[in-house]
C-alpha atoms as a PDB file:
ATOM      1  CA  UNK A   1     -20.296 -26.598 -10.542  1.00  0.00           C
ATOM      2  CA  UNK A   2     -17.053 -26.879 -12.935  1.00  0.00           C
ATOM      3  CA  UNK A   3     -14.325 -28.847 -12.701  1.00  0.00           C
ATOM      4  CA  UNK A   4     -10.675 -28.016 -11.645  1.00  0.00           C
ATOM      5  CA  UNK A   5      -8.406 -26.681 -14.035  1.00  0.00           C
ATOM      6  CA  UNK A   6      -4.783 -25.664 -14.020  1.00  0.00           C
ATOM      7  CA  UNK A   7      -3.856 -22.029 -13.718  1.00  0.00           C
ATOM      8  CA  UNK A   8      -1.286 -23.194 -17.132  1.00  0.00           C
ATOM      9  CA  UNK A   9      -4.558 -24.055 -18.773  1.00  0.00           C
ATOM     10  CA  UNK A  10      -6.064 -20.678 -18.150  1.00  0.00           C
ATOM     11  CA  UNK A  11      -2.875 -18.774 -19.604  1.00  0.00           C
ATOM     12  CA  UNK A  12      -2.688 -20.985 -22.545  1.00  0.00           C
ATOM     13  CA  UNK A  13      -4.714 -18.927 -24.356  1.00  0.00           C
ATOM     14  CA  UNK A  14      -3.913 -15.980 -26.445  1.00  0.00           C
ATOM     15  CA  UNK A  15      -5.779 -12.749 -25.213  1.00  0.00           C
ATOM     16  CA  UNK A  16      -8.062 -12.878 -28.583  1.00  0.00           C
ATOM     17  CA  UNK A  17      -9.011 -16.033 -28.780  1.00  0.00           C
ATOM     18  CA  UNK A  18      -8.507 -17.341 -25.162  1.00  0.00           C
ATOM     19  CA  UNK A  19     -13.015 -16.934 -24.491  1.00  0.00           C
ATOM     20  CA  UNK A  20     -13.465 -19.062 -27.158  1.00  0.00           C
ATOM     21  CA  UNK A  21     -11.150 -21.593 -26.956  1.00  0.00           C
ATOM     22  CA  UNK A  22     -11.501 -22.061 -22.944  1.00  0.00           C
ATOM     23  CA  UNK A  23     -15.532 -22.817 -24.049  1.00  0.00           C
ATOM     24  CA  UNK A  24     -14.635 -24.689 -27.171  1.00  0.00           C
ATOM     25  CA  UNK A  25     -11.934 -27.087 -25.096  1.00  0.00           C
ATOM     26  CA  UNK A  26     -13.934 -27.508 -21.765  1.00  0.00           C
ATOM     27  CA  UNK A  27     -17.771 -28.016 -23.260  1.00  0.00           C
ATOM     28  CA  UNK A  28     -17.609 -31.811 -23.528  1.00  0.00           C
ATOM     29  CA  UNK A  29     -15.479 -32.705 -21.209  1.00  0.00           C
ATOM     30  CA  UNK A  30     -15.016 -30.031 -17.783  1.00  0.00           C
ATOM     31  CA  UNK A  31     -18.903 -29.524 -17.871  1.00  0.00           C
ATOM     32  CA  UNK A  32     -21.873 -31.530 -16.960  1.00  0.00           C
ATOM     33  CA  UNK A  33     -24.732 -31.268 -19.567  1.00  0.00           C
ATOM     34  CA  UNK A  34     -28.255 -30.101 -19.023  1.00  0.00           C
ATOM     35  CA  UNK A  35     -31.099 -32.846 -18.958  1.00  0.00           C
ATOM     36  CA  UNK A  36     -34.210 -30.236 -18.483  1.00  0.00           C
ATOM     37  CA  UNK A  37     -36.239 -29.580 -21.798  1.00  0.00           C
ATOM     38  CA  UNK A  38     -33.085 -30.263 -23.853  1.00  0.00           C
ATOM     39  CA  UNK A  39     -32.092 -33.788 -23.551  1.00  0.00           C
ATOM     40  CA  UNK A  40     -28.451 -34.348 -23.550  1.00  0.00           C
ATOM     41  CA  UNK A  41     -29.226 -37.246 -25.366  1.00  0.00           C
ATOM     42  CA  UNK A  42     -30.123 -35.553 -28.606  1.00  0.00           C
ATOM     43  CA  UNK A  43     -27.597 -33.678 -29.736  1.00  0.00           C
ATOM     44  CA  UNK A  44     -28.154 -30.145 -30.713  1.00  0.00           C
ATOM     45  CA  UNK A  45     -24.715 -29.687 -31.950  1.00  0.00           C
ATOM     46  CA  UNK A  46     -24.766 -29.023 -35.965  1.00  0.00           C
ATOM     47  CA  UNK A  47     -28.611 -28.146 -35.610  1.00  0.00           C
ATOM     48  CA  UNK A  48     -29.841 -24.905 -36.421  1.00  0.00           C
ATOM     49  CA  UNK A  49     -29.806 -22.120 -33.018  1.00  0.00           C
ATOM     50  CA  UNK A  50     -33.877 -21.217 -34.239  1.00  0.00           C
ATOM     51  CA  UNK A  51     -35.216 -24.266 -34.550  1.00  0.00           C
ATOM     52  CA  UNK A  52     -34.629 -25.088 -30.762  1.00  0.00           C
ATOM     53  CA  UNK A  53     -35.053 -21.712 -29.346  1.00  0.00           C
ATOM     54  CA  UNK A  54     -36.047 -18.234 -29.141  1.00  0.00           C
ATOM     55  CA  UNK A  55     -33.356 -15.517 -29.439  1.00  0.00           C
ATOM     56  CA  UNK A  56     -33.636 -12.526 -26.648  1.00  0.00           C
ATOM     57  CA  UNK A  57     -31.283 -10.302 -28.521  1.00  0.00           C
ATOM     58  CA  UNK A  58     -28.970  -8.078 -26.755  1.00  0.00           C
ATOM     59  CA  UNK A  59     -27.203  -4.823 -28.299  1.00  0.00           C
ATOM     60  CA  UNK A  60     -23.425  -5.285 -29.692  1.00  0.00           C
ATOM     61  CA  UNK A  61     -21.856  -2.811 -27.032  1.00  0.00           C
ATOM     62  CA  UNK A  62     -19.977  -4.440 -24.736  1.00  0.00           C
ATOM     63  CA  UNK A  63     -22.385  -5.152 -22.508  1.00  0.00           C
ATOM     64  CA  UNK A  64     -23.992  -8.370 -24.000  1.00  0.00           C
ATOM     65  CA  UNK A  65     -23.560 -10.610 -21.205  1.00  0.00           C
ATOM     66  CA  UNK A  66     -24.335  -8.469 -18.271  1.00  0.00           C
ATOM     67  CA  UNK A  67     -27.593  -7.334 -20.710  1.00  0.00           C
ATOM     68  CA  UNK A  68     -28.436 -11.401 -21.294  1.00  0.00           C
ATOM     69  CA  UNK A  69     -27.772 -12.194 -17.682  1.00  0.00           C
ATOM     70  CA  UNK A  70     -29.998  -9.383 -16.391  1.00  0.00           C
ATOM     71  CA  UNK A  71     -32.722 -10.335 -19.322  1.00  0.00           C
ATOM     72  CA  UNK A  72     -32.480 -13.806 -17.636  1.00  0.00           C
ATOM     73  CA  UNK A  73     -32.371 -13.296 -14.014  1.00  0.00           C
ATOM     74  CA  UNK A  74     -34.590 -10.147 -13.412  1.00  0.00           C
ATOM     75  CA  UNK A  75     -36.104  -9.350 -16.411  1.00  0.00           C
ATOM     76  CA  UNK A  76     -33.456  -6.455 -17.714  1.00  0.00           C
ATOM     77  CA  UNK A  77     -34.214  -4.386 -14.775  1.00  0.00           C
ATOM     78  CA  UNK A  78     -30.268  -2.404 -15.130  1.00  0.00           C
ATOM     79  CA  UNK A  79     -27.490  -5.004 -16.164  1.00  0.00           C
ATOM     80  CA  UNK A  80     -25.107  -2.175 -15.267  1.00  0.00           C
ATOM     81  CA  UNK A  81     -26.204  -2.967 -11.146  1.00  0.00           C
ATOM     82  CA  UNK A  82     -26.195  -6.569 -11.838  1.00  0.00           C
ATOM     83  CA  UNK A  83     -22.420  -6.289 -13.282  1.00  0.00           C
ATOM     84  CA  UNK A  84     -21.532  -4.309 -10.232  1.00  0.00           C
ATOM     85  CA  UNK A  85     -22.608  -7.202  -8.348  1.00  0.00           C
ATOM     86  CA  UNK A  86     -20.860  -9.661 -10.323  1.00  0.00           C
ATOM     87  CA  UNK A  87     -17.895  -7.785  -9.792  1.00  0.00           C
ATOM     88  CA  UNK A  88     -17.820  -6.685  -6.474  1.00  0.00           C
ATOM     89  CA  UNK A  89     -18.216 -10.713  -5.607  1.00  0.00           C
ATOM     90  CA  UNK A  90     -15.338 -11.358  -7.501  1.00  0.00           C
ATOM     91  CA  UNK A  91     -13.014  -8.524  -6.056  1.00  0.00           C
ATOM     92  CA  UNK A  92     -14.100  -9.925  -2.541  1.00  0.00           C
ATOM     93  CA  UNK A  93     -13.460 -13.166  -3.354  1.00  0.00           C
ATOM     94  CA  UNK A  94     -10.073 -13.468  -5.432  1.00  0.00           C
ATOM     95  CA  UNK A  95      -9.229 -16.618  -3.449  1.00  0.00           C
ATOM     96  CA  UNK A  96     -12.159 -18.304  -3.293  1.00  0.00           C
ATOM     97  CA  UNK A  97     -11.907 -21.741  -4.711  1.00  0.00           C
ATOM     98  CA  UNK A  98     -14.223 -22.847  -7.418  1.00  0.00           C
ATOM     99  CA  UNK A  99     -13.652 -26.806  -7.992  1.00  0.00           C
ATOM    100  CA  UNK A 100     -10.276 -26.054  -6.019  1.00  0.00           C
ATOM    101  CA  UNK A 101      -8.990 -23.670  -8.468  1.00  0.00           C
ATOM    102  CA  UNK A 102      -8.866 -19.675  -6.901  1.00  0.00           C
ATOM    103  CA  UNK A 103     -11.144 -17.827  -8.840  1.00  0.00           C
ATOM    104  CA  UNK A 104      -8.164 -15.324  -9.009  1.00  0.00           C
ATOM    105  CA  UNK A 105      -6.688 -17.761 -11.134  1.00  0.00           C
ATOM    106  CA  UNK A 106      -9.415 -18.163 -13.528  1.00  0.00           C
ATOM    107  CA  UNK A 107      -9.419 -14.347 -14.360  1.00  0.00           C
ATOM    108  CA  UNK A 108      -8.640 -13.383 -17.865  1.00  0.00           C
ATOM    109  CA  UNK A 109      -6.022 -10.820 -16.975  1.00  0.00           C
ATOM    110  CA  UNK A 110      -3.576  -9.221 -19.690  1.00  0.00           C
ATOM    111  CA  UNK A 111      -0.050  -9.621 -19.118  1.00  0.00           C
ATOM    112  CA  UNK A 112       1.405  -6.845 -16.745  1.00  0.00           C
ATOM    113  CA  UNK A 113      -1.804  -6.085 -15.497  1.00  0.00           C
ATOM    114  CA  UNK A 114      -3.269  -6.434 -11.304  1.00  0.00           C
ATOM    115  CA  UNK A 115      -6.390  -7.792 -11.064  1.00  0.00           C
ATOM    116  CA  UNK A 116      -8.079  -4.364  -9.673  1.00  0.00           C
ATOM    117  CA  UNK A 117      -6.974  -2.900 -12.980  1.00  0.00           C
ATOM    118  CA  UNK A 118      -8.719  -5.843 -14.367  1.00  0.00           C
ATOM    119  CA  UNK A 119     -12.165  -5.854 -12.308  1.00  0.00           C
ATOM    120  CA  UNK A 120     -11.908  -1.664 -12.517  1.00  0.00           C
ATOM    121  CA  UNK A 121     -12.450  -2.594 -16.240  1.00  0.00           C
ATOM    122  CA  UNK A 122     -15.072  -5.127 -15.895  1.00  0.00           C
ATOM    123  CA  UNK A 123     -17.065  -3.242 -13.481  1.00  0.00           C
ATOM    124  CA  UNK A 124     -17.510  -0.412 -16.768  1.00  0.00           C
ATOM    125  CA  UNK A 125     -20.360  -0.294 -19.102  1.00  0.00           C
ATOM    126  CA  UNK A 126     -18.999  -1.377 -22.136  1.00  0.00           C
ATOM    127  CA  UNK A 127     -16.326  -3.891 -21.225  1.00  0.00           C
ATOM    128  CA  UNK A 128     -16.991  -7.551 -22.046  1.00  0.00           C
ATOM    129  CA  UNK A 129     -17.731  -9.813 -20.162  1.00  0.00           C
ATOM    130  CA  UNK A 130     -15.940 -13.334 -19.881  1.00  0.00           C
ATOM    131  CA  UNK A 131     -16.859 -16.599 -18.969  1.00  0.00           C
ATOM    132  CA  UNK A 132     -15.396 -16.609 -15.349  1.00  0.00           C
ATOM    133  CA  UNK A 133     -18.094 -13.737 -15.234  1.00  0.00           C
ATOM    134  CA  UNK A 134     -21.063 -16.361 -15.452  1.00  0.00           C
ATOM    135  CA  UNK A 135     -19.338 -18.346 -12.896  1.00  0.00           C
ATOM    136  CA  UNK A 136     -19.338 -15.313 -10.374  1.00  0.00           C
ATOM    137  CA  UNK A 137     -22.964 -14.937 -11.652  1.00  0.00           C
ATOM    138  CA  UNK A 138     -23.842 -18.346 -10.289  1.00  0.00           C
ATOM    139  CA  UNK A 139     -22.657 -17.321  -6.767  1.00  0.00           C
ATOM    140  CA  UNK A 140     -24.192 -14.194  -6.669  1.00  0.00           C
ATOM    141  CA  UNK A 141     -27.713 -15.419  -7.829  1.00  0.00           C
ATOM    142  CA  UNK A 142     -27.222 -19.142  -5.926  1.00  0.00           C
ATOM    143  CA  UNK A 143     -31.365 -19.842  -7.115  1.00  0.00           C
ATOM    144  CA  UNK A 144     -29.862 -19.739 -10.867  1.00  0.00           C
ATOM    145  CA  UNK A 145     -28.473 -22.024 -13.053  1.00  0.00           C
ATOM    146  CA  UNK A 146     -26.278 -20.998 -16.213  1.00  0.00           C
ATOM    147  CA  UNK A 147     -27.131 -22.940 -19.777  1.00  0.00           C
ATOM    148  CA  UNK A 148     -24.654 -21.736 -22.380  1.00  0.00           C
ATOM    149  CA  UNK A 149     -24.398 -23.356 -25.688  1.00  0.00           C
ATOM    150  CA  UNK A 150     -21.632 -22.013 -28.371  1.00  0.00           C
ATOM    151  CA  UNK A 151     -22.923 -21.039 -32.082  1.00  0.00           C
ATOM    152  CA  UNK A 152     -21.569 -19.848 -35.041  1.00  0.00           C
ATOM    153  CA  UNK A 153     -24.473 -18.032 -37.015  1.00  0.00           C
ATOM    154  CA  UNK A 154     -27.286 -19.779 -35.768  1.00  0.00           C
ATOM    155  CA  UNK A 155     -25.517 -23.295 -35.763  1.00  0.00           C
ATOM    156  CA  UNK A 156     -25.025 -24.470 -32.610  1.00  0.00           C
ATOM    157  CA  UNK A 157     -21.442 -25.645 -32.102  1.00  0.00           C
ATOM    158  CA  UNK A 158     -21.581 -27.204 -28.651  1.00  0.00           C
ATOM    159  CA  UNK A 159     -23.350 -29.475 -26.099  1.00  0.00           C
ATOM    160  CA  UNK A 160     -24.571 -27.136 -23.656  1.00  0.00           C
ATOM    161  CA  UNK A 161     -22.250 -26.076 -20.942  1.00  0.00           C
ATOM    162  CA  UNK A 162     -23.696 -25.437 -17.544  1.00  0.00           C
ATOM    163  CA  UNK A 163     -22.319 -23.608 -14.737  1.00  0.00           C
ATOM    164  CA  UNK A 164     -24.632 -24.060 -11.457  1.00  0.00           C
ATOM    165  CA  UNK A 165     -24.403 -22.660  -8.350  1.00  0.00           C
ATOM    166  CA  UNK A 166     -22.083 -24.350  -5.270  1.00  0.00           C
ATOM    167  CA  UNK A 167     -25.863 -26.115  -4.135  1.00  0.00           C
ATOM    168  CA  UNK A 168     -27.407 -27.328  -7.328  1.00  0.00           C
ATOM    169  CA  UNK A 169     -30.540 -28.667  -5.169  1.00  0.00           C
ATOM    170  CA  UNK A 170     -31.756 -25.267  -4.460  1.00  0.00           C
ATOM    171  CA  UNK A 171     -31.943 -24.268  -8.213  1.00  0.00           C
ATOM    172  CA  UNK A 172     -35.313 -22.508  -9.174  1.00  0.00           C
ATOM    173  CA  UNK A 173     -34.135 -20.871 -12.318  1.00  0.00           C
ATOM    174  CA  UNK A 174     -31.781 -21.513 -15.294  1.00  0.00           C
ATOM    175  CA  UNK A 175     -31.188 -18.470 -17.411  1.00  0.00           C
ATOM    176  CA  UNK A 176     -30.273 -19.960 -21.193  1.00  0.00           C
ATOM    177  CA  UNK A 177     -27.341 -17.612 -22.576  1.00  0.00           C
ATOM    178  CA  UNK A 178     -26.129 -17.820 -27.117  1.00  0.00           C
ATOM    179  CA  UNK A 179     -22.510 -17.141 -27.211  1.00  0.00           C
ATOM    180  CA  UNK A 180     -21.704 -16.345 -30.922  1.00  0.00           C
ATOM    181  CA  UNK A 181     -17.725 -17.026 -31.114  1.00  0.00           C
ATOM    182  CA  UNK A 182     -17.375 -15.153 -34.555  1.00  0.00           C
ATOM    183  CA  UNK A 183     -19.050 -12.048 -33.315  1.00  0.00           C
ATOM    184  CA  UNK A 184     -17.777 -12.907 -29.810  1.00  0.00           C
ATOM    185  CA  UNK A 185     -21.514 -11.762 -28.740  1.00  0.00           C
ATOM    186  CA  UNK A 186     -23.962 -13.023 -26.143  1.00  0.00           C
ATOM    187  CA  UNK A 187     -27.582 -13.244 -26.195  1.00  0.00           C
ATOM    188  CA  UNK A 188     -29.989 -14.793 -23.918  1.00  0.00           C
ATOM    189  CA  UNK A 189     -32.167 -17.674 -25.605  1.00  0.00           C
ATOM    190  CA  UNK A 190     -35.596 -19.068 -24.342  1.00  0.00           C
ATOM    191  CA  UNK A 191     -36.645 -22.664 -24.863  1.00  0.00           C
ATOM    192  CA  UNK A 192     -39.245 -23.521 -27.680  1.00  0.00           C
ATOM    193  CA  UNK A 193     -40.085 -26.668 -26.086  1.00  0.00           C
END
């Protein structure tokens, strides 16, 4: 679950750098942190990505995150169906509140543009995916929790962010996720522990 934030704090950000700042600015303080084989004690922040875990690497075409998500959740069995899901739970749920903040709100839409331009866009191969995109995730696939820790290289820049479904107690599965902010890249990561 994430905490409420301000539809001013979603359009703060400039189109470019908006992903990486909105992960950057809410990881310590808008998310809970995970307490399974990674303490949240001992900080990984600063400590090298490799040491900790095991990279699942997805291809640089746009399609990282729906490819890490579907590595995660189903074993890569055709990311393009899971990010029709994804998508098709956001365009029927535009007002949903997450936290008490519409999920139409939380969208990373361009200026001058509707939001079915914007999910027509998502729903194609080869369009990145954004963080409000894991949070859809954790609807659709209510079972799964979302780990996500921030890197640069292989150093690990963040606590780790999770985004759980609306009932945490029914969680079987957490699906680990590497978002690289210079290459603006995800890859799915397995424990080593």
């Amino acid at each position: 679950m994430i905490k409420s934030i301000s539809r001013k704090q979603f359009t703060n950000f400039s189109s470019n750098n908006r992903k990486i700042n909105y992960l950057r600015n809410f990881s310590a303080s808008r998310f809970s942190f995970a307490d399974n084989n990674i303490s949240s004690s001992s900080s990984l922040r600063g400590k090298l990505l490799t040491d900790h875990f095991k990279i699942i690497p997805s291809v640089s075409d746009g399609n990282c995150l729906y490819d890490s998500l579907s590595k995660g959740i189903n074993n890569g069995k055709n990311h393009q169906k899971l990010r029709e899901e994804i998508v098709g739970w956001m365009r029927n749920n535009l007002e949903t509140k997450i936290d008490g903040l519409e999920l139409k709100h939380a969208l990373f839409v361009e200026e001058g543009q509707s939001f079915d331009e914007y999910l027509n866009s998502l729903s194609k191969s080869g369009t990145f995916g954004d963080f409000t995109s894991v949070v859809a995730a954790s609807r659709v696939y209510p079972n799964v929790a979302f780990r996500i820790l921030i890197v640069s290289g292989k150093i690990i820049q963040s606590e780790v962010i999770e985004v759980n479904p609306e009932h945490v107690k029914n969680v079987n599965k957490e699906v680990w996720l590497s978002y690289d902010e210079k290459k603006q890249h995800y890859d799915l990561i397995q424990s080593l522990e």
